[in-house]
C-alpha atoms as a PDB file:
ATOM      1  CA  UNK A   1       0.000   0.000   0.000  1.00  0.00           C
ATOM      2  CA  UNK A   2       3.034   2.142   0.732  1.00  0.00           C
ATOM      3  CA  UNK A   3       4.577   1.433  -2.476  1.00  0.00           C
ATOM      4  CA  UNK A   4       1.516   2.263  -4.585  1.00  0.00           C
ATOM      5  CA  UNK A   5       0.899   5.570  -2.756  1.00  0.00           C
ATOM      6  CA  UNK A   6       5.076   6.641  -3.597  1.00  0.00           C
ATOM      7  CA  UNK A   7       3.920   5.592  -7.003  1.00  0.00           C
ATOM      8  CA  UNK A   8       0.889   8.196  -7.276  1.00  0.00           C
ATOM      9  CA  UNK A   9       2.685  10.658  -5.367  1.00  0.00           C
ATOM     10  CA  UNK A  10       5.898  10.584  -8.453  1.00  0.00           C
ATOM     11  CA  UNK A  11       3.156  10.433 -10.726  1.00  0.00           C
ATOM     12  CA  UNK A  12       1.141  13.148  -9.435  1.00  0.00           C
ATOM     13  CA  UNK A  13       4.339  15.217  -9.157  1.00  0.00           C
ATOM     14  CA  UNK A  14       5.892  14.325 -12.978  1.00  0.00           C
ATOM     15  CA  UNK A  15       2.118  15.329 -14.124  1.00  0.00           C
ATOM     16  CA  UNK A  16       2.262  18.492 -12.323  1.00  0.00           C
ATOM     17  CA  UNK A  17       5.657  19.195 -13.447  1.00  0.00           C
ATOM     18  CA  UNK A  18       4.872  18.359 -17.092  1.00  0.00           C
ATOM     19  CA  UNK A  19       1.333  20.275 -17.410  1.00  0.00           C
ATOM     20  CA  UNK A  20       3.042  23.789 -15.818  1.00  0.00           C
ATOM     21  CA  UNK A  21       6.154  23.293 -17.971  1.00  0.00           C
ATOM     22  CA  UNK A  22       4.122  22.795 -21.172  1.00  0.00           C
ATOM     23  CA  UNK A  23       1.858  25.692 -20.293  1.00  0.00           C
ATOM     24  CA  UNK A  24       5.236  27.978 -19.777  1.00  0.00           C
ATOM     25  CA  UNK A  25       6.922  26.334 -23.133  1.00  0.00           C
ATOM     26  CA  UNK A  26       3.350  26.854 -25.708  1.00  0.00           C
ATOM     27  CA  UNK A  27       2.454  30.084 -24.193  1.00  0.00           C
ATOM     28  CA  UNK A  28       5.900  32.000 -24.136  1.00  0.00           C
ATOM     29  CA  UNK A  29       7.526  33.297 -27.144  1.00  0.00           C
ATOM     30  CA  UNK A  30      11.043  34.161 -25.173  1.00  0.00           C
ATOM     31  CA  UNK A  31      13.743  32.705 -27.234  1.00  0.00           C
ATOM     32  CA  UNK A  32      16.169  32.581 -23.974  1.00  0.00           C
ATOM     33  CA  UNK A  33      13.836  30.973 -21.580  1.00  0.00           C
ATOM     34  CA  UNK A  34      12.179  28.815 -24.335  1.00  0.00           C
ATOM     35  CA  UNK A  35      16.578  27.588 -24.951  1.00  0.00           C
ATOM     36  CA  UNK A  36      16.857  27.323 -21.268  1.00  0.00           C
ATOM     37  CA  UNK A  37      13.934  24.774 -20.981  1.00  0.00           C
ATOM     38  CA  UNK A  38      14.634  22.883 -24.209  1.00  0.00           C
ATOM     39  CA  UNK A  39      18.716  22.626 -22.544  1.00  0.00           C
ATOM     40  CA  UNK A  40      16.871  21.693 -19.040  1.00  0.00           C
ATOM     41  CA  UNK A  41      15.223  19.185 -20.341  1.00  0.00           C
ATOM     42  CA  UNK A  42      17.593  17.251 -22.353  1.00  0.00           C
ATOM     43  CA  UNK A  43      19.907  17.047 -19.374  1.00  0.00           C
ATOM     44  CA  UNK A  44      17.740  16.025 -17.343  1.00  0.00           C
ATOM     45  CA  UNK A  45      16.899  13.102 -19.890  1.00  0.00           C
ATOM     46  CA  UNK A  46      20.570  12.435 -19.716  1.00  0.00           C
ATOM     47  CA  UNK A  47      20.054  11.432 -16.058  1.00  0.00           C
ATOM     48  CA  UNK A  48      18.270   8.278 -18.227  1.00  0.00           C
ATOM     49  CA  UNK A  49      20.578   7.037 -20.847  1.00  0.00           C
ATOM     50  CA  UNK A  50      18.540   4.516 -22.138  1.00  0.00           C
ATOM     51  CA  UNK A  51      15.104   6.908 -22.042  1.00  0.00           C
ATOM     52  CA  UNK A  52      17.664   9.618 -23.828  1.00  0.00           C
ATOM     53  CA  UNK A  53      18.993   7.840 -26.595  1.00  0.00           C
ATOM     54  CA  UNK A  54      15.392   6.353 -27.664  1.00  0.00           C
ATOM     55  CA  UNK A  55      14.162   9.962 -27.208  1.00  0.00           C
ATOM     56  CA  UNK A  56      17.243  11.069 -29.174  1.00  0.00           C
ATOM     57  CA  UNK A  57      16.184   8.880 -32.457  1.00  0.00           C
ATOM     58  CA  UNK A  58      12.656  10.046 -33.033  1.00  0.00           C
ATOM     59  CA  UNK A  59      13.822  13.541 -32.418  1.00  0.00           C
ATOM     60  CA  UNK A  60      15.954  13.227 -35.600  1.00  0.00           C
ATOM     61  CA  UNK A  61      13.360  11.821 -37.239  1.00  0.00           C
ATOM     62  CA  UNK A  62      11.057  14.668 -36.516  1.00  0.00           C
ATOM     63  CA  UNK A  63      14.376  17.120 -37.119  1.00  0.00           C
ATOM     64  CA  UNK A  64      13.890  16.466 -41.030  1.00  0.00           C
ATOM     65  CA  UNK A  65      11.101  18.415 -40.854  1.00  0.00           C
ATOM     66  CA  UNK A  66      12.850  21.719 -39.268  1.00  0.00           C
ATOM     67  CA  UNK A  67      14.277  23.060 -42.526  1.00  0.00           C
ATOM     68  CA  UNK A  68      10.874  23.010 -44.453  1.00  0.00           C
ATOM     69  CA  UNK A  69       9.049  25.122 -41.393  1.00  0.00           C
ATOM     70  CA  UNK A  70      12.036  27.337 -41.510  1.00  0.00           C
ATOM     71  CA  UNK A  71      11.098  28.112 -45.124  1.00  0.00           C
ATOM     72  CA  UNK A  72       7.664  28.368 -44.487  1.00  0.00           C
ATOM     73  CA  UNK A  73       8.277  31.195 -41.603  1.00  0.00           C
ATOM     74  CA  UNK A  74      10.294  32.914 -44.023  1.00  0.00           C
ATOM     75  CA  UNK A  75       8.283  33.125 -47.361  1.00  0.00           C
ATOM     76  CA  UNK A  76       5.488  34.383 -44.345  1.00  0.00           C
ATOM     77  CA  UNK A  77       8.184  36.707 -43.533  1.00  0.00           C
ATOM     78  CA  UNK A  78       8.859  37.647 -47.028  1.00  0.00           C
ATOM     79  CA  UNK A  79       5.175  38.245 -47.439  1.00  0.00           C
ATOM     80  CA  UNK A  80       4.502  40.825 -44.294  1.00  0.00           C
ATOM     81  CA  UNK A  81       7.870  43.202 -45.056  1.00  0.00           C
ATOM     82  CA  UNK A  82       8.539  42.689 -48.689  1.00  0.00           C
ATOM     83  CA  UNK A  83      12.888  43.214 -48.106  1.00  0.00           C
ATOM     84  CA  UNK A  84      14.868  39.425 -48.208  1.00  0.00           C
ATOM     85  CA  UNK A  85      17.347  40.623 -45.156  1.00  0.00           C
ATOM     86  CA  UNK A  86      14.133  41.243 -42.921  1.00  0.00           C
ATOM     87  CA  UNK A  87      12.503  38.464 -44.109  1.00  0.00           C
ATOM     88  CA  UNK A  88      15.228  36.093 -43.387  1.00  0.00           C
ATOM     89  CA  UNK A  89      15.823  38.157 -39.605  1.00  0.00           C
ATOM     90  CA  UNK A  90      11.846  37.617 -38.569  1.00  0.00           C
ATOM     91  CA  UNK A  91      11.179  34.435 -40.587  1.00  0.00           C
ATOM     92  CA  UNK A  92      14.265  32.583 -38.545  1.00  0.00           C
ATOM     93  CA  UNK A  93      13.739  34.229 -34.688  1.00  0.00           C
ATOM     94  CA  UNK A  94       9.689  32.945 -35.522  1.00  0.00           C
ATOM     95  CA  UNK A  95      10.586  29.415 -36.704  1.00  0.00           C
ATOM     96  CA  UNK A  96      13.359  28.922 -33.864  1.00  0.00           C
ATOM     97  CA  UNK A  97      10.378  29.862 -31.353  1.00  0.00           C
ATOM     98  CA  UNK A  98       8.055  27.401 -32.715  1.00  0.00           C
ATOM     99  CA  UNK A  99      10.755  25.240 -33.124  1.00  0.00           C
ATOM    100  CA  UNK A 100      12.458  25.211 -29.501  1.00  0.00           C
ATOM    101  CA  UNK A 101       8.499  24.730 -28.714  1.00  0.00           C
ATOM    102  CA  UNK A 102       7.904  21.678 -30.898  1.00  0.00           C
ATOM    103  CA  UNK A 103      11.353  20.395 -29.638  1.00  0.00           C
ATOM    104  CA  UNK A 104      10.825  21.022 -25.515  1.00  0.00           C
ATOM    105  CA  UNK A 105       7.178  19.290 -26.097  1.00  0.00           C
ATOM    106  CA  UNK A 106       8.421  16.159 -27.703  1.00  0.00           C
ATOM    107  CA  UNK A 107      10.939  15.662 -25.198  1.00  0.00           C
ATOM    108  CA  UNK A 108       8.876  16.426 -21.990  1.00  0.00           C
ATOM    109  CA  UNK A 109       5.878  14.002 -23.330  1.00  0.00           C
ATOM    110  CA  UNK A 110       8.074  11.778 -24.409  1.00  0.00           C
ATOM    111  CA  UNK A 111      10.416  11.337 -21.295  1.00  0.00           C
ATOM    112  CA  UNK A 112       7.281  11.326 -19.371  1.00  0.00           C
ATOM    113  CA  UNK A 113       5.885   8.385 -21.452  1.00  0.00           C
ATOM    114  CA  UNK A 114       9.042   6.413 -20.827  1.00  0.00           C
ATOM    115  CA  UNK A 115       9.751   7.011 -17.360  1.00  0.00           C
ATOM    116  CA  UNK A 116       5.669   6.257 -16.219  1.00  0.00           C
ATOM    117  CA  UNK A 117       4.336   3.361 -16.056  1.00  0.00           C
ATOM    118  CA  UNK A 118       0.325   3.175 -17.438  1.00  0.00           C
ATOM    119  CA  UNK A 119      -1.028   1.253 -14.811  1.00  0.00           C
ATOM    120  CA  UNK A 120       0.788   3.506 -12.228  1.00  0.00           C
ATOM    121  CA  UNK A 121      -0.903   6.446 -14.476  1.00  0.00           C
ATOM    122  CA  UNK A 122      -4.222   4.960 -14.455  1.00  0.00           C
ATOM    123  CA  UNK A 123      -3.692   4.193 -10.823  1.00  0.00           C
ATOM    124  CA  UNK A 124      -2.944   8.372  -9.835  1.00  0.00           C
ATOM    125  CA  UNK A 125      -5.865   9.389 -12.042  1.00  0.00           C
ATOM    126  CA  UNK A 126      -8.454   7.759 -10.000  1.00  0.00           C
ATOM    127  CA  UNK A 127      -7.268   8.687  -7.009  1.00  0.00           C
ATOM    128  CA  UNK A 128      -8.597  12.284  -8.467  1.00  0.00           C
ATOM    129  CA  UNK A 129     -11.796  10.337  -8.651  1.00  0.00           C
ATOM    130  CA  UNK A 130     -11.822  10.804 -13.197  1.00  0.00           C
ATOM    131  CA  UNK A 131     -13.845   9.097 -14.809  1.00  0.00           C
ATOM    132  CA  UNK A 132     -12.240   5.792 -15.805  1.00  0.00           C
ATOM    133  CA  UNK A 133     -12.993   6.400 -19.448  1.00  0.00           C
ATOM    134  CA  UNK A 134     -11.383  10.099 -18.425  1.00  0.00           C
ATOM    135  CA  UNK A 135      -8.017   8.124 -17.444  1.00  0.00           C
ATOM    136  CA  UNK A 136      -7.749   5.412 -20.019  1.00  0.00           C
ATOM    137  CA  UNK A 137      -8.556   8.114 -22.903  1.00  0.00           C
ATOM    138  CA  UNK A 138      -5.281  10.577 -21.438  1.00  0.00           C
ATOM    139  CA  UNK A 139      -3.085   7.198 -20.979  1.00  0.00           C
ATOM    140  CA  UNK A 140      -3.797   6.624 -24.425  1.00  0.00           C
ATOM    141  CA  UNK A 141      -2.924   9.726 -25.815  1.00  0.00           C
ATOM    142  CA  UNK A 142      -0.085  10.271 -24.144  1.00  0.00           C
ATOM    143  CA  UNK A 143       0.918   6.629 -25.828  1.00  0.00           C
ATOM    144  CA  UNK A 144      -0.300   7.519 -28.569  1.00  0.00           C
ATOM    145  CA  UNK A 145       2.717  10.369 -29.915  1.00  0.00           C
ATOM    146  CA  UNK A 146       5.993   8.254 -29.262  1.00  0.00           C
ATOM    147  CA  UNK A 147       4.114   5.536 -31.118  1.00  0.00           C
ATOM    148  CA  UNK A 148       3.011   7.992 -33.938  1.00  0.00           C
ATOM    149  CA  UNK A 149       6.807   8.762 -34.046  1.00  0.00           C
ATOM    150  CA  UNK A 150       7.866   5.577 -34.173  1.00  0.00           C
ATOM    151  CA  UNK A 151       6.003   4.915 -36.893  1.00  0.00           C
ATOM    152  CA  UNK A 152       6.757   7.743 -39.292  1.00  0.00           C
ATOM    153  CA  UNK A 153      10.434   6.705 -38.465  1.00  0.00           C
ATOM    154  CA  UNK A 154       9.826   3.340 -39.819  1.00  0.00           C
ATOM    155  CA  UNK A 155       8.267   4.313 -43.021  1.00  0.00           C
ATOM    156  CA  UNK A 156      11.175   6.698 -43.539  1.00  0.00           C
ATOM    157  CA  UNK A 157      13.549   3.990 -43.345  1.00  0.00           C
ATOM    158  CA  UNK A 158      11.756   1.574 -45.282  1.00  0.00           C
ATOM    159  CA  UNK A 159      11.040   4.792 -48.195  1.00  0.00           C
ATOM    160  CA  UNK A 160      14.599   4.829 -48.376  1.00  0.00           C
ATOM    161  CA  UNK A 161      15.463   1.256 -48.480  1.00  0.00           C
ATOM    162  CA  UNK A 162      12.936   1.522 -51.650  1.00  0.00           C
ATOM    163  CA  UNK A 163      15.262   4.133 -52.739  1.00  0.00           C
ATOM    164  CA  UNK A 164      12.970   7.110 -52.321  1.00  0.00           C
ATOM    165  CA  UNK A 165      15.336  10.356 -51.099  1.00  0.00           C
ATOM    166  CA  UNK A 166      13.949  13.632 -49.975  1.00  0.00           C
ATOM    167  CA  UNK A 167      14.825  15.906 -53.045  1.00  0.00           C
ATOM    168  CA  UNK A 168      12.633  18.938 -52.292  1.00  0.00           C
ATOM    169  CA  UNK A 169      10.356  20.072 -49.262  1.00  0.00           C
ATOM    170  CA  UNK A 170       8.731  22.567 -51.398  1.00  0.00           C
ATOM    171  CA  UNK A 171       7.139  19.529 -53.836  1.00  0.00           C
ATOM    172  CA  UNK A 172       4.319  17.916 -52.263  1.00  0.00           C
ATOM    173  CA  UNK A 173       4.568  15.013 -54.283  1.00  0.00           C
ATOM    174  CA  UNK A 174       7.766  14.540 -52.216  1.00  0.00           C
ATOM    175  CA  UNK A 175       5.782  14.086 -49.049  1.00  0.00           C
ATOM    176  CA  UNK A 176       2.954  11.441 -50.502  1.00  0.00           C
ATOM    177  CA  UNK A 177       5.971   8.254 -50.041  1.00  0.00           C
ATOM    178  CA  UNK A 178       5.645   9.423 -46.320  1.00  0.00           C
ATOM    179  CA  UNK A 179       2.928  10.919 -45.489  1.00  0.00           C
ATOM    180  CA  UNK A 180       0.259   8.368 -47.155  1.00  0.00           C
ATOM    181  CA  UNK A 181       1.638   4.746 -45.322  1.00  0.00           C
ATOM    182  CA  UNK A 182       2.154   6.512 -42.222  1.00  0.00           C
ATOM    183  CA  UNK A 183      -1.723   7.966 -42.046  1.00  0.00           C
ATOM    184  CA  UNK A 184      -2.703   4.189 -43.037  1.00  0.00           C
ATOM    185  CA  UNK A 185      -0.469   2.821 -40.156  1.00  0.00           C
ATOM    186  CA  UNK A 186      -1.595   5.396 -37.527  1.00  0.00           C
ATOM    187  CA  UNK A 187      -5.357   5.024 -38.755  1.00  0.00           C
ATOM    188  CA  UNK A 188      -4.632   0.988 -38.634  1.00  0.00           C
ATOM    189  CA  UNK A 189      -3.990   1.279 -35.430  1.00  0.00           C
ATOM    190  CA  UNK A 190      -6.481   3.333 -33.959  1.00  0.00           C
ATOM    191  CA  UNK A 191      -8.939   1.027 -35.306  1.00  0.00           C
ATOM    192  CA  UNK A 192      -7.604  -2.182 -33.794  1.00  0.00           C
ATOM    193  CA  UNK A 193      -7.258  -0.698 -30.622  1.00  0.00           C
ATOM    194  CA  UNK A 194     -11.087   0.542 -30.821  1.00  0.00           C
ATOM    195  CA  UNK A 195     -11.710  -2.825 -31.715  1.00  0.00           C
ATOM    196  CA  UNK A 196      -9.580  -4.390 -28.390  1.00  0.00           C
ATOM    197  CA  UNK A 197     -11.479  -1.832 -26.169  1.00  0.00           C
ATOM    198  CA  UNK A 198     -14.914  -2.647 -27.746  1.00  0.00           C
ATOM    199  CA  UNK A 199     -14.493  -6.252 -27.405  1.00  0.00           C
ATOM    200  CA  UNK A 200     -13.229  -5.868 -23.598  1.00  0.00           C
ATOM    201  CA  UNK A 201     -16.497  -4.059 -23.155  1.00  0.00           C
ATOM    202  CA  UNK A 202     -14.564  -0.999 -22.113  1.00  0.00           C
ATOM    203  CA  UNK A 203     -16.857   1.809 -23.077  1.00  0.00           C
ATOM    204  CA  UNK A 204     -19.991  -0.571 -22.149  1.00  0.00           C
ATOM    205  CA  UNK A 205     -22.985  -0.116 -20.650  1.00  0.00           C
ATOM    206  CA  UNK A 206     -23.177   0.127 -16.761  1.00  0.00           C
END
């Protein structure tokens, strides 16, 4: 009984921890205090080598994506105050906000994920009296994005094993050899595991 109530209390405190450090990180547009979470956070995630260097993969998968936002925020730019030089200025301090914020996100859900155990999750939830449809609905989405990740790196690697290469971000046609198989794996997936929860009489009647 001990053990399970140290459990809730981590869990209550990583939940805490994680909901006021997200509301700082998606609600501040500070460059320096948006840097000093992001280097905060992966430090602390080097207190978990193992937790760091799967965190550390999907990050690089998701980092392919930085250079393409950076051009968006920048044609934006280019669009608002019609001179290159200012363009460039505003378009890259916007896009290294939204990226530092993209970037501390991933890392806090994800070390989170890693570091929590569901039942122990579940377990902290009801103690705030949820509803248990309330609990298992946040434990899955919180599964949900490292497995979403996951996934998008594994139909990278197998796009390139089929020889596809990234040529240009600006082509959509580029993106289809991604972005199609990974919204049929992710929708895949969210249908068996309505189907596992359906079965199990989850959602039931009472």
């Amino acid at each position: 009984m001990t053990h399970a109530s140290d459990n809730c209390s981590i869990v209550f405190l990583k939940l805490g921890t994680l909901a006021a450090s997200l509301i700082v990180a998606l609600y501040t547009s500070n460059l320096p205090i948006l840097a000093f979470m992001n280097v905060g956070i992966v430090l602390l995630c080097l207190l978990v080598p193992d937790v760091f260097r799967e965190i550390l993969i999907v990050v690089r998968r998701i980092a392919l994506g930085f250079p393409f936002l950076l051009l968006i925020f920048v044609l934006s730019a280019l669009a608002a105050v019609r001179t290159i030089t200012a363009a460039v200025i505003s378009g890259f301090l916007s896009a290294a906000v939204f990226i530092l914020k993209i970037h501390f996100v991933v890392w806090a859900n994800l070390l989170f994920v890693r570091t929590t155990e569901p039942a122990d999750l579940v377990v902290a939830l009801g103690k705030l009296r949820l509803p248990r449809e309330l609990c298992l609905m946040i434990v899955i989405i919180l599964r949900f994005f490292p497995v979403m990740f996951e996934e998008a790196a594994s139909v990278y690697e197998a796009q390139r094993a089929r020889g596809f290469e990234l040529r240009s971000v600006l082509n959509p046609s580029n993106w289809l050899p991604l972005s199609v198989p990974l919204v049929v794996n992710v929708m895949k997936k969210s249908h068996d595991l309505a189907m596992v929860l359906e079965l199990k009489g989850t959602f039931g009647m009472k």
